[in-house]
PDB file of N, CA and C in Angstrom:
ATOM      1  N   UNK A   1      24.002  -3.490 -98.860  1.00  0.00           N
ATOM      2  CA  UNK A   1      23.670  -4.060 -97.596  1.00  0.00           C
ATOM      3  C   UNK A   1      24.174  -3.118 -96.506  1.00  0.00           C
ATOM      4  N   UNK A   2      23.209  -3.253 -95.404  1.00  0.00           N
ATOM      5  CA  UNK A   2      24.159  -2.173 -94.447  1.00  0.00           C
ATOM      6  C   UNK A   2      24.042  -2.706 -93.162  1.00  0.00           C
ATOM      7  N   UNK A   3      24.962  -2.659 -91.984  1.00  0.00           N
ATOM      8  CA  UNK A   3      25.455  -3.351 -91.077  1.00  0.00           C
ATOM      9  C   UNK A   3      26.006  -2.201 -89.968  1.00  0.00           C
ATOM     10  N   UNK A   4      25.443  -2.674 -88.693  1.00  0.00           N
ATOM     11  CA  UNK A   4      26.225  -1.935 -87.858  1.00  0.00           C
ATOM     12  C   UNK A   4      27.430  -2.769 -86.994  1.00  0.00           C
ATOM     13  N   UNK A   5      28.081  -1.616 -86.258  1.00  0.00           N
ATOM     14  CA  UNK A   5      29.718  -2.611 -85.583  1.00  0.00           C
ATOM     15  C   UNK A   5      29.406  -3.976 -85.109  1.00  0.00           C
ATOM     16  N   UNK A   6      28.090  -3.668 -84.173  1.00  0.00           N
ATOM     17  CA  UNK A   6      27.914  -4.799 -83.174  1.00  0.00           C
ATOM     18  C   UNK A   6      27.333  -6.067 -84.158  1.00  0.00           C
ATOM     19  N   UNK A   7      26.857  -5.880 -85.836  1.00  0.00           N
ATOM     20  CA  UNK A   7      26.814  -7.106 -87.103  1.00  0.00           C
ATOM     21  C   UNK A   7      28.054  -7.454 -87.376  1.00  0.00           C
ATOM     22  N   UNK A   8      28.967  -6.200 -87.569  1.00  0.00           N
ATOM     23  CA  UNK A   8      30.698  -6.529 -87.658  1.00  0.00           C
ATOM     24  C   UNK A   8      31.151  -7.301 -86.657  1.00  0.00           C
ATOM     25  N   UNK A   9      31.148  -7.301 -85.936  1.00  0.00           N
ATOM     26  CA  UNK A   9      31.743  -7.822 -84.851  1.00  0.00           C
ATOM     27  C   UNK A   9      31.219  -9.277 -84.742  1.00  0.00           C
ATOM     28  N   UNK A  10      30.014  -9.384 -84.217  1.00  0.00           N
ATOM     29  CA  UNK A  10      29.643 -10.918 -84.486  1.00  0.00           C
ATOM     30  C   UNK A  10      28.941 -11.736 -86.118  1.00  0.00           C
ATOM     31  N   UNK A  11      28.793 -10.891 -86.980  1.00  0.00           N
ATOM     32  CA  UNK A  11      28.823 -11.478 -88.128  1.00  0.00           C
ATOM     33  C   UNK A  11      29.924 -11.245 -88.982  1.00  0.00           C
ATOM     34  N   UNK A  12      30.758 -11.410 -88.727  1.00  0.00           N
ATOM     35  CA  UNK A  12      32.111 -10.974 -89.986  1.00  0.00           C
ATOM     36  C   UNK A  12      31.840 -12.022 -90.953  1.00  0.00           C
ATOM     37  N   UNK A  13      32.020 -13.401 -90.534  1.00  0.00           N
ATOM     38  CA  UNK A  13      31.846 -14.109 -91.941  1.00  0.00           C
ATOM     39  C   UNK A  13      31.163 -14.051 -92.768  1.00  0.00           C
ATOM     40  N   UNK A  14      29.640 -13.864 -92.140  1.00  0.00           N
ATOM     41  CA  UNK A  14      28.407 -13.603 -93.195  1.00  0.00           C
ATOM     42  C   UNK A  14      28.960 -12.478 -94.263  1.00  0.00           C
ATOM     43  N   UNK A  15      29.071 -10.985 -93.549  1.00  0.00           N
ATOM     44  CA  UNK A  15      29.351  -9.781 -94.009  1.00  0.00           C
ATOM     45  C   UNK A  15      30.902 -10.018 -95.129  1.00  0.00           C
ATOM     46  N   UNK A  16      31.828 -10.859 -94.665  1.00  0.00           N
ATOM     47  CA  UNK A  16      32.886 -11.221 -96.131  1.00  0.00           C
ATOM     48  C   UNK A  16      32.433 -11.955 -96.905  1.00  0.00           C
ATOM     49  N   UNK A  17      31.166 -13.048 -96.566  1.00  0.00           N
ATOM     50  CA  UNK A  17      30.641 -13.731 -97.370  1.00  0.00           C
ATOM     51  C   UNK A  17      29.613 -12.979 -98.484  1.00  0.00           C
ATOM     52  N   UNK A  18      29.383 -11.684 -97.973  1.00  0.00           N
ATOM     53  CA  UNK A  18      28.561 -10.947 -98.988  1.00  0.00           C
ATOM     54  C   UNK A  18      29.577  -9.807-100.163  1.00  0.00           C
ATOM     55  N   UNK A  19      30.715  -9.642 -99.045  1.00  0.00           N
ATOM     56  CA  UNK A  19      31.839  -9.213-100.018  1.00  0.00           C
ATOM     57  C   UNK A  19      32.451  -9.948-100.810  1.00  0.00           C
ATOM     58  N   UNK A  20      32.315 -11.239-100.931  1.00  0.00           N
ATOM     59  CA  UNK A  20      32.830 -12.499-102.004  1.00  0.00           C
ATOM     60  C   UNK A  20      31.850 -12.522-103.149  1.00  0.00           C
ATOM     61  N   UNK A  21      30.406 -11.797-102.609  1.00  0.00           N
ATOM     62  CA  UNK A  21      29.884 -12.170-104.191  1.00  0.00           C
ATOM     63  C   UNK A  21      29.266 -10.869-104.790  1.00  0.00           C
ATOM     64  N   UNK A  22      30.065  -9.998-104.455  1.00  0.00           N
ATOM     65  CA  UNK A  22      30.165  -9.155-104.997  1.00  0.00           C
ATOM     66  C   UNK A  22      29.093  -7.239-104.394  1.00  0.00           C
ATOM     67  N   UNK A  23      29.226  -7.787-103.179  1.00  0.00           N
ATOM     68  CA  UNK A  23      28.123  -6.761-102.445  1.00  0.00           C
ATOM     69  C   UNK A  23      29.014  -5.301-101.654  1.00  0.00           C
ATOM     70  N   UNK A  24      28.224  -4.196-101.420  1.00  0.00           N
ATOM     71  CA  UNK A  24      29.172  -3.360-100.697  1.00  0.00           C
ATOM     72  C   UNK A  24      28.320  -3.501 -99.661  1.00  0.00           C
ATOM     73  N   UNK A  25      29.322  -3.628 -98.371  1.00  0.00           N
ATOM     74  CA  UNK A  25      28.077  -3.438 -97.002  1.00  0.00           C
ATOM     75  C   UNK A  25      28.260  -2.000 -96.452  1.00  0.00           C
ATOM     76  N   UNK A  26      27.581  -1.664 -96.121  1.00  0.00           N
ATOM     77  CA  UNK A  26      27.747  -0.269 -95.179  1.00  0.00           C
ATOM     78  C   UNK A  26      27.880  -0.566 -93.802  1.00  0.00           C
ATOM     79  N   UNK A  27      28.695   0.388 -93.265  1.00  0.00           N
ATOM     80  CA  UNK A  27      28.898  -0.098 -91.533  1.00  0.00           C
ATOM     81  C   UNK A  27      28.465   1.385 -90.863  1.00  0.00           C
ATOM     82  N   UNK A  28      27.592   0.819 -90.589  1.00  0.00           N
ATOM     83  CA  UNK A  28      26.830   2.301 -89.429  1.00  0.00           C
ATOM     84  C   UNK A  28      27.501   2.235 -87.851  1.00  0.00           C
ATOM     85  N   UNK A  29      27.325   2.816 -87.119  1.00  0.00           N
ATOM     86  CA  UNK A  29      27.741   3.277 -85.969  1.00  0.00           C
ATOM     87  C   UNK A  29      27.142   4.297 -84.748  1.00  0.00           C
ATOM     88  N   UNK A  30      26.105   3.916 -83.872  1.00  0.00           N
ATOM     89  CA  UNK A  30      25.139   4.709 -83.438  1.00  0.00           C
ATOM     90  C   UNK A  30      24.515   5.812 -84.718  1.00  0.00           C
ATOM     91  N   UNK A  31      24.027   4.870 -85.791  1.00  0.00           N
ATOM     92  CA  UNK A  31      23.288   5.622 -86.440  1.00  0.00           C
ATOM     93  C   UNK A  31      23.465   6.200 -87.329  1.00  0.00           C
ATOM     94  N   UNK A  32      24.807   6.391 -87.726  1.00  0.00           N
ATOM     95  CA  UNK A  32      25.348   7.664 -88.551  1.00  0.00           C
ATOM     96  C   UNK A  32      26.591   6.460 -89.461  1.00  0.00           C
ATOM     97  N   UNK A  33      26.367   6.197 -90.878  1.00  0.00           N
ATOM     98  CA  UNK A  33      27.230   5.701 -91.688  1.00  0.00           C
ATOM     99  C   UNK A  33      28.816   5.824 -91.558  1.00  0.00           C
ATOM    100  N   UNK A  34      29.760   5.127 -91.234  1.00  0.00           N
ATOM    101  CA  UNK A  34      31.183   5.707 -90.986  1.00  0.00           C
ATOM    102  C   UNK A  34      32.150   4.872 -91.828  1.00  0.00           C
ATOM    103  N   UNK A  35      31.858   3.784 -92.486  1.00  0.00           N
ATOM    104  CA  UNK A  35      32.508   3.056 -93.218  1.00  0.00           C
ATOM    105  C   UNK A  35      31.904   2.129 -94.524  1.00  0.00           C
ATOM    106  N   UNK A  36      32.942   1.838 -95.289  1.00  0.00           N
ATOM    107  CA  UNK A  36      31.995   0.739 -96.327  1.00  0.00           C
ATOM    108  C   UNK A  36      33.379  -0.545 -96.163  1.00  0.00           C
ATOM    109  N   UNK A  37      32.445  -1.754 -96.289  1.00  0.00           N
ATOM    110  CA  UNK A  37      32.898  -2.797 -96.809  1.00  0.00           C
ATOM    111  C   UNK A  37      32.927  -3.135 -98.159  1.00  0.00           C
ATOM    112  N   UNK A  38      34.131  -3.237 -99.301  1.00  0.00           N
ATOM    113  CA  UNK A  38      34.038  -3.640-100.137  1.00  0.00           C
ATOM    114  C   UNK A  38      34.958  -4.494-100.969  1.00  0.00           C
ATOM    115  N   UNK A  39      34.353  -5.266-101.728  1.00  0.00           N
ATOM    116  CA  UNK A  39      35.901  -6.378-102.350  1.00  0.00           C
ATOM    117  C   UNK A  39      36.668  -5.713-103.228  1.00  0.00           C
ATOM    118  N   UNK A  40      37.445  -6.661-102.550  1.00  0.00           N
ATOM    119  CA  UNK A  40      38.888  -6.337-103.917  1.00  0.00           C
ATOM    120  C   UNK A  40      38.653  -6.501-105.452  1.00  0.00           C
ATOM    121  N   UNK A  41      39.309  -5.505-105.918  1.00  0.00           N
ATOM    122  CA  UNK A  41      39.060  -5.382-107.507  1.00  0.00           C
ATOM    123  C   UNK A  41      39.563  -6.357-108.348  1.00  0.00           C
ATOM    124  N   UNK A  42      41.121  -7.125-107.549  1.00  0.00           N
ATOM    125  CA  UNK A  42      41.752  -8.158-108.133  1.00  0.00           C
ATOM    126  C   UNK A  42      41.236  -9.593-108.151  1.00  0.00           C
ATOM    127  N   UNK A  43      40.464  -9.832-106.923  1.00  0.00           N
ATOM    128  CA  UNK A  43      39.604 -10.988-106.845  1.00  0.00           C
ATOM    129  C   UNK A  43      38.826 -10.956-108.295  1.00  0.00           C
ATOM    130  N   UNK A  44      38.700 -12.000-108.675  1.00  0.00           N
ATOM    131  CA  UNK A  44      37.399 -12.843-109.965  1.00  0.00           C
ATOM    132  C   UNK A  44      36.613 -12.909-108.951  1.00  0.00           C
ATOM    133  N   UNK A  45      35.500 -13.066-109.444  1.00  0.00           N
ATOM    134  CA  UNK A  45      34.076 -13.450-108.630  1.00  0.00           C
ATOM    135  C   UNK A  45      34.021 -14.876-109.172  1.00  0.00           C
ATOM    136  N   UNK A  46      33.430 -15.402-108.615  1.00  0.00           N
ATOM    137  CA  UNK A  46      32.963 -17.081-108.591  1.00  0.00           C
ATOM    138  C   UNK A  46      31.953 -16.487-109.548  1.00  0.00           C
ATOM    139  N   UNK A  47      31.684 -17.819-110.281  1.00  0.00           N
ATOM    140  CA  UNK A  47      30.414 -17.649-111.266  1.00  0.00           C
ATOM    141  C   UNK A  47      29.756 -19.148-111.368  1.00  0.00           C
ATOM    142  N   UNK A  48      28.315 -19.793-111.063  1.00  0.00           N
ATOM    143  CA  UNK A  48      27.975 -21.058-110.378  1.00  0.00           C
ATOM    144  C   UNK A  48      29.049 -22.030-111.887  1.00  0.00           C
ATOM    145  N   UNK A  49      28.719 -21.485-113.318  1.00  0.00           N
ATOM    146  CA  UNK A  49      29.473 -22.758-113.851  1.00  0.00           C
ATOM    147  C   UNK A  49      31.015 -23.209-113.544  1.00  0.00           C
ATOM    148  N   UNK A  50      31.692 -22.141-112.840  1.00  0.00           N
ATOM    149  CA  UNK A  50      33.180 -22.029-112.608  1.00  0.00           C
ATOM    150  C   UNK A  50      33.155 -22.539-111.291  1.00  0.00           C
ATOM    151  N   UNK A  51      32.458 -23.226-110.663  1.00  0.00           N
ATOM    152  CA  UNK A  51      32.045 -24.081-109.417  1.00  0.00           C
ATOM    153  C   UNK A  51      32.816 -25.399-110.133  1.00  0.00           C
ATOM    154  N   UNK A  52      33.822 -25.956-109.175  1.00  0.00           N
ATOM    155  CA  UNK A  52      34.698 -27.235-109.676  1.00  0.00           C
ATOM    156  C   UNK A  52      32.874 -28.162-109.183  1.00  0.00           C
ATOM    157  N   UNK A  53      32.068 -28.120-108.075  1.00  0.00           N
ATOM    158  CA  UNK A  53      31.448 -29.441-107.698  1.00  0.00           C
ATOM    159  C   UNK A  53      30.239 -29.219-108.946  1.00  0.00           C
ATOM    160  N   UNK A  54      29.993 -27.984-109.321  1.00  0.00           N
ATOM    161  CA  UNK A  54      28.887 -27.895-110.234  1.00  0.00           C
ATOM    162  C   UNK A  54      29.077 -29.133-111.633  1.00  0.00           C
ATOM    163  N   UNK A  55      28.037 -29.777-111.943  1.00  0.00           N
ATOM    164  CA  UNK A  55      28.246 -31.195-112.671  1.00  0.00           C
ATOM    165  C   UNK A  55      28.880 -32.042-111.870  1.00  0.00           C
ATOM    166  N   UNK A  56      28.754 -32.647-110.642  1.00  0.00           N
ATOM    167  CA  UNK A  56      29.452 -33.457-110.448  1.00  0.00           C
ATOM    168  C   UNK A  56      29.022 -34.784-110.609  1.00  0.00           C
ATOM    169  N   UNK A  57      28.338 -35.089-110.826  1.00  0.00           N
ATOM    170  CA  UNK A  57      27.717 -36.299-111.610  1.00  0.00           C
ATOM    171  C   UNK A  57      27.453 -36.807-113.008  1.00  0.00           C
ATOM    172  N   UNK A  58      28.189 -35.622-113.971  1.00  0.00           N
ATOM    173  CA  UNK A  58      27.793 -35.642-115.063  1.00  0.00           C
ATOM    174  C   UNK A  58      28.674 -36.758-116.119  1.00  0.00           C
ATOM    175  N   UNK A  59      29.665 -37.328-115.173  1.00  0.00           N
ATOM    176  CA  UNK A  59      30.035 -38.264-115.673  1.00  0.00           C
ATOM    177  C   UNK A  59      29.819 -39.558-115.161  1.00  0.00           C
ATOM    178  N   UNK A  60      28.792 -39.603-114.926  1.00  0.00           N
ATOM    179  CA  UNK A  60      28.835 -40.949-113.652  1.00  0.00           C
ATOM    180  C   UNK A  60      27.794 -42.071-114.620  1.00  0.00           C
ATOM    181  N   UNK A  61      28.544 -43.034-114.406  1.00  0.00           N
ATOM    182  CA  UNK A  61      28.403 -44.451-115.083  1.00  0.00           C
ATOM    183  C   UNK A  61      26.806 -45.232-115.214  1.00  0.00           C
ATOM    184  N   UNK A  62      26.045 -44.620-114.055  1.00  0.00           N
ATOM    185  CA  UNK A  62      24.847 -45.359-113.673  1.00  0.00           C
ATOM    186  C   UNK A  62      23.576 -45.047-114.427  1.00  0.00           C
ATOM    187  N   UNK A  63      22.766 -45.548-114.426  1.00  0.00           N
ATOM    188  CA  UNK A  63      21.452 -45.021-115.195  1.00  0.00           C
ATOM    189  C   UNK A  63      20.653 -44.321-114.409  1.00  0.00           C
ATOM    190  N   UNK A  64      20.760 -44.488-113.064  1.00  0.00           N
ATOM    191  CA  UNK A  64      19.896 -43.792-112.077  1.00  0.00           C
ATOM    192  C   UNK A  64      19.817 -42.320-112.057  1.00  0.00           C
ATOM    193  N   UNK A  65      18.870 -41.578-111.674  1.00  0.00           N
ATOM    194  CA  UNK A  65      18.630 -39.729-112.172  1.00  0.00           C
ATOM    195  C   UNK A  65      19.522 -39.661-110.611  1.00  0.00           C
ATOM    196  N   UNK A  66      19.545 -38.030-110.759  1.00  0.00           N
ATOM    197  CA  UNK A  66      20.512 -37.807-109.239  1.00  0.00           C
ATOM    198  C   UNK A  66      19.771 -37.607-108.682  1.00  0.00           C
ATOM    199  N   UNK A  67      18.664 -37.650-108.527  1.00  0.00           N
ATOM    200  CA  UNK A  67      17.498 -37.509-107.262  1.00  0.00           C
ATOM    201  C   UNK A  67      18.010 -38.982-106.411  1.00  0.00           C
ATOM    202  N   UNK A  68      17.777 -40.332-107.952  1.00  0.00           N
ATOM    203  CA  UNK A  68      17.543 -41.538-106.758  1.00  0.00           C
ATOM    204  C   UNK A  68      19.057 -42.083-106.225  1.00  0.00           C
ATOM    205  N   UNK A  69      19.854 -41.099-107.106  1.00  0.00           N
ATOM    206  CA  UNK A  69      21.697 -41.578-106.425  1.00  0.00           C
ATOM    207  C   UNK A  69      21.336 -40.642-104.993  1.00  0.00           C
ATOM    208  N   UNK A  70      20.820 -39.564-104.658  1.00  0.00           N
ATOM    209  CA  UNK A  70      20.943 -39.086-103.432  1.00  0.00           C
ATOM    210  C   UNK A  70      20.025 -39.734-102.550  1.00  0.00           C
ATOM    211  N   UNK A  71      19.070 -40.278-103.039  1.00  0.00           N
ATOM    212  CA  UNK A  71      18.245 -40.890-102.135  1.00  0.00           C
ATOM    213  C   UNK A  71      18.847 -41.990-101.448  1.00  0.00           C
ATOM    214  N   UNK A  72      19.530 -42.858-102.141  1.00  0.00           N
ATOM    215  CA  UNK A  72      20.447 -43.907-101.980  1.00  0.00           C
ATOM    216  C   UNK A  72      21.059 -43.843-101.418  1.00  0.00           C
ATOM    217  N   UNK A  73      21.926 -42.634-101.159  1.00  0.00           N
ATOM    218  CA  UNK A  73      22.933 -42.224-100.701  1.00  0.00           C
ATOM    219  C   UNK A  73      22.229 -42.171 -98.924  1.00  0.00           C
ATOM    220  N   UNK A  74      21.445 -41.448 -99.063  1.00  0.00           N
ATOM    221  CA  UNK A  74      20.431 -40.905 -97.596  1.00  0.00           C
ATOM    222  C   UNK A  74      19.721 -41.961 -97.499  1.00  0.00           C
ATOM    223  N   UNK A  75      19.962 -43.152 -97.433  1.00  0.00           N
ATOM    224  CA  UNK A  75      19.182 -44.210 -96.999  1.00  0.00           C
ATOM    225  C   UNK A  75      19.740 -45.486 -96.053  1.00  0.00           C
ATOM    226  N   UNK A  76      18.897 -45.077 -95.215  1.00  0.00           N
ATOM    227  CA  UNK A  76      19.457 -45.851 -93.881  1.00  0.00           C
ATOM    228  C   UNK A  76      20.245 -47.239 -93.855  1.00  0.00           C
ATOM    229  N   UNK A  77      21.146 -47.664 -93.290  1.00  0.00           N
ATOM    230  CA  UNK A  77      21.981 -49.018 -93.634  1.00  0.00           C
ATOM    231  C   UNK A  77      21.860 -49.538 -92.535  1.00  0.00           C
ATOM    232  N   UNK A  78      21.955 -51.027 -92.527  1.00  0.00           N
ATOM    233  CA  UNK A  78      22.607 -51.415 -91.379  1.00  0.00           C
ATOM    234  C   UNK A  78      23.897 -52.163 -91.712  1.00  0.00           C
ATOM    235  N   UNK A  79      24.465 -53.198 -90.296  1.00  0.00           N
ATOM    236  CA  UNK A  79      25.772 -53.369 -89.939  1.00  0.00           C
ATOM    237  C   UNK A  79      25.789 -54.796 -91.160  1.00  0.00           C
ATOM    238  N   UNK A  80      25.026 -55.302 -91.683  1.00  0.00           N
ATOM    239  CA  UNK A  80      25.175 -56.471 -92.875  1.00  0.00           C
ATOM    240  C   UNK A  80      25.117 -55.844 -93.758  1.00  0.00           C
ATOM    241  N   UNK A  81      25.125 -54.335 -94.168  1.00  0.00           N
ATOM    242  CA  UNK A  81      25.353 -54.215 -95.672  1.00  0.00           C
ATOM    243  C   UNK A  81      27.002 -54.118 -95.269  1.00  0.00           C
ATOM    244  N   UNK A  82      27.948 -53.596 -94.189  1.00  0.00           N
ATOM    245  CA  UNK A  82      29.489 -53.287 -94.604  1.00  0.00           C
ATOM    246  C   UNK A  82      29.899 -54.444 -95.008  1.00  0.00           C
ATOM    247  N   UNK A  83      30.818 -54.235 -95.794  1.00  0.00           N
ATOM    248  CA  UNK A  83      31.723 -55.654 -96.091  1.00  0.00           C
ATOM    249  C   UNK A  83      32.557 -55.904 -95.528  1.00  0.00           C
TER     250      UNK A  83
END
């Protein structure tokens, strides 16, 4: 990936967010390459099954698919359903 100061400067998070999964960015500078961004060697990389939320339903009690638990979830209430 390659990036100039004025991406550094107002995108830093994006640009560490691409150094978290494993990317080198290049940092240009009127044009001419002057630096690299790259991760640490000691960091692990995330990997999606090593995601704690990945399965998070996979133990869940109900018969319903997770489409219609989210639908449920995203479905409008009013003030007589609180208890």
């Amino acid at each position: 990936m390659e990036a100039t100061t004025k991406d550094l400067r107002l995108h830093t998070k994006a640009l560490m967010a691409a150094t978290s999964r494993g990317e080198e960015v290049i940092i240009s500078y009127r044009g001419k390459r002057r630096a690299k961004l790259v991760p640490l060697e000691d960091q692990p990389r995330a990997r999606v099954g090593e995601n704690p939320l990945f399965g998070l339903w996979a133990d869940s009690e109900t018969d319903l698919s997770v489409e219609e638990q989210v639908r449920q979830l995203r479905a409008p209430r009013s003030f007589d359903d609180v208890d």
